[in-house]
Every structure is written in structure tokens, then in C-alpha cells.
Protein backbone atom coordinates (compact mmCIF):
# COMPACT_ATOMS: atom_id res chain seq x y z
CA UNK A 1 130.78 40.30 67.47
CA UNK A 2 130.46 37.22 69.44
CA UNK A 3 132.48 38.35 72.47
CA UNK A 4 129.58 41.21 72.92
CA UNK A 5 127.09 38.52 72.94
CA UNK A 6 128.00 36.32 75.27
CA UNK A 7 129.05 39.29 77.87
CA UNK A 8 125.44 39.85 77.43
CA UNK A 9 124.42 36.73 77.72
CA UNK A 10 126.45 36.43 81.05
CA UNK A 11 124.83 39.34 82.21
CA UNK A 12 121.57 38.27 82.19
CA UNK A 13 121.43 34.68 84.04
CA UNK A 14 123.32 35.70 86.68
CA UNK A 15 122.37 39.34 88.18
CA UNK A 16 118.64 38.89 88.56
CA UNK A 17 117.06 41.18 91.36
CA UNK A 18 114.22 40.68 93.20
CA UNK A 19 111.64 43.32 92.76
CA UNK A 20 111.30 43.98 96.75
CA UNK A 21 115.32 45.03 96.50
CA UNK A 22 114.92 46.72 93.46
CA UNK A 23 112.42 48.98 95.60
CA UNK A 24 113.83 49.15 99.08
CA UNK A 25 117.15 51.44 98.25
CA UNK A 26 114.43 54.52 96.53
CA UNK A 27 112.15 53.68 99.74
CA UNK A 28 115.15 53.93 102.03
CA UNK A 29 116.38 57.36 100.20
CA UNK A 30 113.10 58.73 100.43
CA UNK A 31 112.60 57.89 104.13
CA UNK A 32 116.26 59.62 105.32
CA UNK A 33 115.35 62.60 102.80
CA UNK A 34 111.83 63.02 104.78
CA UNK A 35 113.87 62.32 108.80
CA UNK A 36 116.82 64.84 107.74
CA UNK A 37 115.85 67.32 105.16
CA UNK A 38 111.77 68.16 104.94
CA UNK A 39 110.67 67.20 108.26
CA UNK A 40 113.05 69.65 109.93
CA UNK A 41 112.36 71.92 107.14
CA UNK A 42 108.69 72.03 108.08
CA UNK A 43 109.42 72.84 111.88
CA UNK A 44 111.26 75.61 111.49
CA UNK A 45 108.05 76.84 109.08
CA UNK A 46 106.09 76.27 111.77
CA UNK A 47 107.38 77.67 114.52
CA UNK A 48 108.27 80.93 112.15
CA UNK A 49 104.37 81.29 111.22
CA UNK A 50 103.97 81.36 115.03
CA UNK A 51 106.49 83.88 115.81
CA UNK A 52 104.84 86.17 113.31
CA UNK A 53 101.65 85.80 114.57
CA UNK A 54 102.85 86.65 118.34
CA UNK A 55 104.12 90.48 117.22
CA UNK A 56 102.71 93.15 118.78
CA UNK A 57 102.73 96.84 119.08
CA UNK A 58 105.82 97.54 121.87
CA UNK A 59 107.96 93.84 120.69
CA UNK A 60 111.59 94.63 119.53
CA UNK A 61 112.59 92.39 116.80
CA UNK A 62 115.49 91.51 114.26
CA UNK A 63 114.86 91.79 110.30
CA UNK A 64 116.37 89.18 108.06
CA UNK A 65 118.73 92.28 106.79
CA UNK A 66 119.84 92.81 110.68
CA UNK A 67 118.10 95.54 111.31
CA UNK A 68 117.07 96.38 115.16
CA UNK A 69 114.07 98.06 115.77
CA UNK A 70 110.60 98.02 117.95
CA UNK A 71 107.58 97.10 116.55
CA UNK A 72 104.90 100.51 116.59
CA UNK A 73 102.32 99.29 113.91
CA UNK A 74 101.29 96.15 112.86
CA UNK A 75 98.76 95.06 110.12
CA UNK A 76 97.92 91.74 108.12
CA UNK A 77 100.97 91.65 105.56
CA UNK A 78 102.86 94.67 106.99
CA UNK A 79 104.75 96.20 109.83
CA UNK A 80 106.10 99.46 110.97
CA UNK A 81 109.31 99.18 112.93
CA UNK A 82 110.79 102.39 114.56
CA UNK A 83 115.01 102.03 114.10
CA UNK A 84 115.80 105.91 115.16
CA UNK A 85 113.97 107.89 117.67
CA UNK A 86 111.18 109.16 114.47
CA UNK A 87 112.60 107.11 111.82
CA UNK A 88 110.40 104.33 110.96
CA UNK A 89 110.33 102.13 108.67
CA UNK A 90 107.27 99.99 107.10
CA UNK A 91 108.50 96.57 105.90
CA UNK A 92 106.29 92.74 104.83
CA UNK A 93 106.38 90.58 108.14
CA UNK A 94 108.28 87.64 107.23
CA UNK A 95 110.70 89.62 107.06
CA UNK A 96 111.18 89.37 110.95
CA UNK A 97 113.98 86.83 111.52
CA UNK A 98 113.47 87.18 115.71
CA UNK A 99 111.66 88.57 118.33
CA UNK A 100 114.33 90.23 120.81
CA UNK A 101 114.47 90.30 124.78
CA UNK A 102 112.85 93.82 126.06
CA UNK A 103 116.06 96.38 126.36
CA UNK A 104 118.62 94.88 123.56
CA UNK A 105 117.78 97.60 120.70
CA UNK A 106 118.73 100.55 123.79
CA UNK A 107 121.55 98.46 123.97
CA UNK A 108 122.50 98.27 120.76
């Protein structure tokens, strides 16, 4: 039983931190998780709620499924997107993953 005491004792004097490095690795963790994980995060956010708000009537866009199509109704939540000449389809607007050049669903 002594040998246990004396590692602890051992322990003790010797590895005493001070309390501005005992902060500075959490600080430093939070700081490269804000530069390379939300920060970035929050951009793309951004310039997705802008996208969204830019479709209009006529725009020919790219669902997060893949699906071509161009834009013939739009409302607050909702969207109708035309896929086949009279097939539409009426689907929630973040569901838009990217507004297309004019021509590429003819192309398609």
C-alpha cells in the first residue's frame, strides 16, 4: 500500500498547471472548430437562403433528388416545377439544390 502512496504523492508536487494553460488548449479547440467547421457552415446557409429567395417563374433549377425542371409557380413554402412537357410537379423550396443556366434542362 505504500508504493500507491507515494506514486501519488509524486504526482502531485511535480505536475502543477497553471490555470491560463489549463484553459488555452479548450479555447484553441473551440477557435479552429468555429474557422473550419461552423463558420463555413453558416456561409453556405446563407448564400442557400439567398438562392431561394431569387426563384422565379421561368428559372430552371436542380432538386436535391436531381431532378431537372423549370420553375412555373412559386409560393411562400412551395414550388411547382414542370419536368415533362405537362407533368409538373409541386415540391417545399429548399429542396432546390441550384439554379441552372437558361437552356441546360432542353439539353438534358
Amino acid at each position: 500500500m505504500d508504493f500507491f502512496i507515494n506514486t501519488a504523492n509524486a504526482q502531485a508536487a511535480g505536475g502543477g498547471q497553471s490555470m491560463l494553460s489549463a484553459l488555452l488548449l479548450p479555447v484553441l479547440l473551440l477557435v479552429v472548430f468555429y474557422f473550419l467547421l461552423i463558420r463555413p457552415q453558416n456561409k453556405r446557409a446563407k448564400e442557400q437562403r439567398e438562392m431561394l429567395s431569387k426563384v422565379a417563374v421561368g428559372d430552371e433549377v436542380a432538386t436535391t433528388g436531381g431532378i431537372l425542371g423549370k420553375v412555373t409557380e412559386v409560393g411562400e413554402q412551395f414550388l411547382t416545377l414542370e419536368i415533362a412537357s405537362g407533368v409538373n410537379v409541386k415540391l417545399q423550396k429548399f429542396q432546390i439544390a441550384q439554379l441552372l443556366p437558361k437552356g441546360t434542362v432542353k439539353s438534358a
